[in-house]
Protein backbone atom coordinates (compact mmCIF):
# COMPACT_ATOMS: atom_id res chain seq x y z
CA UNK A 1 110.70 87.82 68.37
CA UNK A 2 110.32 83.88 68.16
CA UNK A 3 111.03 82.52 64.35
CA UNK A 4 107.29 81.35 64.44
CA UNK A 5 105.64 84.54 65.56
CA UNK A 6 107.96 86.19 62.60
CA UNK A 7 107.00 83.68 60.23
CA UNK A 8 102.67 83.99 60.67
CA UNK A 9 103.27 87.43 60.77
CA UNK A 10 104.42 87.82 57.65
CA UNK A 11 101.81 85.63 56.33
CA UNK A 12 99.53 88.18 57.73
CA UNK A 13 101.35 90.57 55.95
CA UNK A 14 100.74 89.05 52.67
CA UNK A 15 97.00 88.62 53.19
CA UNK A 16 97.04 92.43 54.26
CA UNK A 17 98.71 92.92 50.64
CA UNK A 18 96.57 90.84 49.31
CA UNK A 19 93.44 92.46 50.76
CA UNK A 20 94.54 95.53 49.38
CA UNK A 21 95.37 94.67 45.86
CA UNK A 22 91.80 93.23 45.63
CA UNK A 23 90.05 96.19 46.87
CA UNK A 24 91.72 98.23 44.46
CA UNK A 25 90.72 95.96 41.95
CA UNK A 26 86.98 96.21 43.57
CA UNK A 27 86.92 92.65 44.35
CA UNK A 28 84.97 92.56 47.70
CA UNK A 29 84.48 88.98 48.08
CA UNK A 30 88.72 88.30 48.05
CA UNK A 31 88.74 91.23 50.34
CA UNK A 32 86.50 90.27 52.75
CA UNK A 33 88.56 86.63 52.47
CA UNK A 34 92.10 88.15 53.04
CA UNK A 35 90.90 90.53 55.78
CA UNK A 36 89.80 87.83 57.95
CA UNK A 37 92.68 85.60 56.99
CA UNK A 38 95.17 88.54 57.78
CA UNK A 39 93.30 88.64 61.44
CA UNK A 40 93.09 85.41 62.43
CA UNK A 41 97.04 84.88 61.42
CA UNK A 42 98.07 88.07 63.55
CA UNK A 43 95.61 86.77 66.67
CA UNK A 44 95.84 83.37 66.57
CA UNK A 45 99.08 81.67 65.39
CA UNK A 46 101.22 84.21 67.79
CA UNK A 47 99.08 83.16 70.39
CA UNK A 48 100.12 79.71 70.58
CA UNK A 49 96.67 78.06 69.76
CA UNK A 50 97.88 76.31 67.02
CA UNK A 51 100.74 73.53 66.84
CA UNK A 52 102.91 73.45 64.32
């Protein structure tokens, strides 16, 4: 897999984790937050639509 697909991946990752640790914690609004930052990291950056 290409370094920069890895690399926004695991960013994805982490807002997954995150995600998780805040609904655990019942905090909806940082849920909510990391959910759609975990998305649009796993759709997007892979995708090519963004230049780094």
């Amino acid at each position: 897999m290409n370094g920069t697909i890895e690399r926004w991946l695991a960013f994805a990752r982490e807002d997954l984790r995150m995600a998780e640790l805040a609904l655990a914690e019942g905090i909806f609004d940082q849920v909510c937050f990391h959910a759609q930052q975990c998305v649009e990291k796993a759709i997007t950056y892979p995708g090519g639509r963004r230049n780094d």
